[in-house]
C-alpha atoms as a PDB file:
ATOM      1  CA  UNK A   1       0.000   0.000   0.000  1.00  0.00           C
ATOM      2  CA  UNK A   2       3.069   2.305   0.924  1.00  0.00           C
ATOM      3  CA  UNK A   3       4.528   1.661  -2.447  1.00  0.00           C
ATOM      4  CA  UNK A   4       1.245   2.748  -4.498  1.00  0.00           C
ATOM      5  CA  UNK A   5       1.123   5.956  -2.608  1.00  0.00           C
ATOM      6  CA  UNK A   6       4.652   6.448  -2.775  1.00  0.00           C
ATOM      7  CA  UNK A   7       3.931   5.755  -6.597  1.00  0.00           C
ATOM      8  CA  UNK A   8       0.975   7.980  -7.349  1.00  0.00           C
ATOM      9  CA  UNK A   9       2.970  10.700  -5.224  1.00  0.00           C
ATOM     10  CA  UNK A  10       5.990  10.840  -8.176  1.00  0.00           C
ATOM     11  CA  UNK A  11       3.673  10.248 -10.773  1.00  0.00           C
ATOM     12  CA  UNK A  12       1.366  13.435  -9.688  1.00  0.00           C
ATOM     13  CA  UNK A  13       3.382  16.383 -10.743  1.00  0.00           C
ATOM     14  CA  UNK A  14       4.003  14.387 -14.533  1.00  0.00           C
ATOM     15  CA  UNK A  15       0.103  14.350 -14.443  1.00  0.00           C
ATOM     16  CA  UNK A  16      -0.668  18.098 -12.945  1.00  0.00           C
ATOM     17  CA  UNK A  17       1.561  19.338 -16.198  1.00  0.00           C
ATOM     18  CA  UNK A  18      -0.600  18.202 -18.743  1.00  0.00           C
ATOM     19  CA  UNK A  19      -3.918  20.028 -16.750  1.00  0.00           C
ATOM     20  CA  UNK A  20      -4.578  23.637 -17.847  1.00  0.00           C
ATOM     21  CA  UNK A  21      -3.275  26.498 -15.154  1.00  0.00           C
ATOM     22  CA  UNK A  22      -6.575  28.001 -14.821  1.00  0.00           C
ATOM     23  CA  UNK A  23     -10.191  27.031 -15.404  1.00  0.00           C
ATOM     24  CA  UNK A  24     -13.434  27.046 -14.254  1.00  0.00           C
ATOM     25  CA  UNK A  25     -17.013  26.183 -15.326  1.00  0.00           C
ATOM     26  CA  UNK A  26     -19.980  28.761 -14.641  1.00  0.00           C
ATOM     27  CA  UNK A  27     -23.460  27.545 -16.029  1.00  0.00           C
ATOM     28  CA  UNK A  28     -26.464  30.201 -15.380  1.00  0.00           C
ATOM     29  CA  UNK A  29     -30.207  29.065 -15.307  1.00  0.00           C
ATOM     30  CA  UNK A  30     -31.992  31.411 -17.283  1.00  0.00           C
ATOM     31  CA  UNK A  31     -34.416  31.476 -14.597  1.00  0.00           C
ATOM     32  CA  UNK A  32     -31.657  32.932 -12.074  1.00  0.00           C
ATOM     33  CA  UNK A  33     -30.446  35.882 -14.781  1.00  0.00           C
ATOM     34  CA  UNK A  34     -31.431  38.506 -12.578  1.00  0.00           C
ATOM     35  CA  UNK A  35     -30.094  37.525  -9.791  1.00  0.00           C
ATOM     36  CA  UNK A  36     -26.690  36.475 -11.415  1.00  0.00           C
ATOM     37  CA  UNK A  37     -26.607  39.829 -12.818  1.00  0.00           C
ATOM     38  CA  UNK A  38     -27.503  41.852  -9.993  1.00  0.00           C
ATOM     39  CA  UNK A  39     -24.492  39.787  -8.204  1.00  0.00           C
ATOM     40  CA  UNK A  40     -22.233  40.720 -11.413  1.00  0.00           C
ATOM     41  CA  UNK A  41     -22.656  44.464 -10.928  1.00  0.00           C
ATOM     42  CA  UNK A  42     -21.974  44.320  -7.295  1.00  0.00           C
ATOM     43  CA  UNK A  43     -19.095  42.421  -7.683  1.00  0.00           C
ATOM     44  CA  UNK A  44     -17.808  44.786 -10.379  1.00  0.00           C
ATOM     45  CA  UNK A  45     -18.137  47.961  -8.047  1.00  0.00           C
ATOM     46  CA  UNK A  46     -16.741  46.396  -5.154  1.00  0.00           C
ATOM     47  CA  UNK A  47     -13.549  45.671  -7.850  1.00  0.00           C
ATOM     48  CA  UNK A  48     -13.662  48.719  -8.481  1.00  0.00           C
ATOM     49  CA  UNK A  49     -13.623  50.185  -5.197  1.00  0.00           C
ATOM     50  CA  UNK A  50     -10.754  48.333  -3.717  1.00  0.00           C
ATOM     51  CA  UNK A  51      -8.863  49.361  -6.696  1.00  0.00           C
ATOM     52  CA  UNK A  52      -9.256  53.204  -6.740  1.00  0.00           C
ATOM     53  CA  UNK A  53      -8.858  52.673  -2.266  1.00  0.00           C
ATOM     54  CA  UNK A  54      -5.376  51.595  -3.429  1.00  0.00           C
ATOM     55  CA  UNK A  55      -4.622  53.947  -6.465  1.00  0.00           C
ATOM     56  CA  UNK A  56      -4.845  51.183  -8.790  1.00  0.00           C
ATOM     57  CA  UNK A  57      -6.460  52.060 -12.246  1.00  0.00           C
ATOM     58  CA  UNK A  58      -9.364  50.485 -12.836  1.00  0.00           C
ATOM     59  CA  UNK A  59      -9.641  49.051 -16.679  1.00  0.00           C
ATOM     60  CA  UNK A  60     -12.304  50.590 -18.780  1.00  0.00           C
ATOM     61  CA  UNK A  61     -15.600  49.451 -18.926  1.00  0.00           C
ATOM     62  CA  UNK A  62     -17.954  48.726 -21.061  1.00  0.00           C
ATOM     63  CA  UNK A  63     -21.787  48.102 -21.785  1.00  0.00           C
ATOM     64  CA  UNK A  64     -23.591  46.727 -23.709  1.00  0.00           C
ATOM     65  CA  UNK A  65     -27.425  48.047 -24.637  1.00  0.00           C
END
């Protein structure tokens, strides 16, 4: 048992290369828009906030109508 642990432990970092660096999965229920966007805009000011707080330039922004 030792051994197969010991194994998977060298073989894990050969294995984590091949994965992508980032990602992530976000699926919205078109029921739940609203919501998800009301959550998006808050989330965006807050952003936004902390960056002018610490004289960071915030990027431009956009909309769309």
């Amino acid at each position: 048992m030792r051994r197969l642990v010991f194994l998977l432990l060298l073989a894990a970092p050969a294995f984590a290369a091949d994965l992508p660096k980032y990602w992530s999965v976000h699926i919205d229920r078109a029921a739940d828009r609203a919501g998800y966007e009301s959550i998006d805009r808050e989330q965006s000011g807050i952003r936004r906030d902390i960056q002018l707080a610490h004289g960071i330039t915030p990027a431009p922004l956009w909309k769309t109508t």
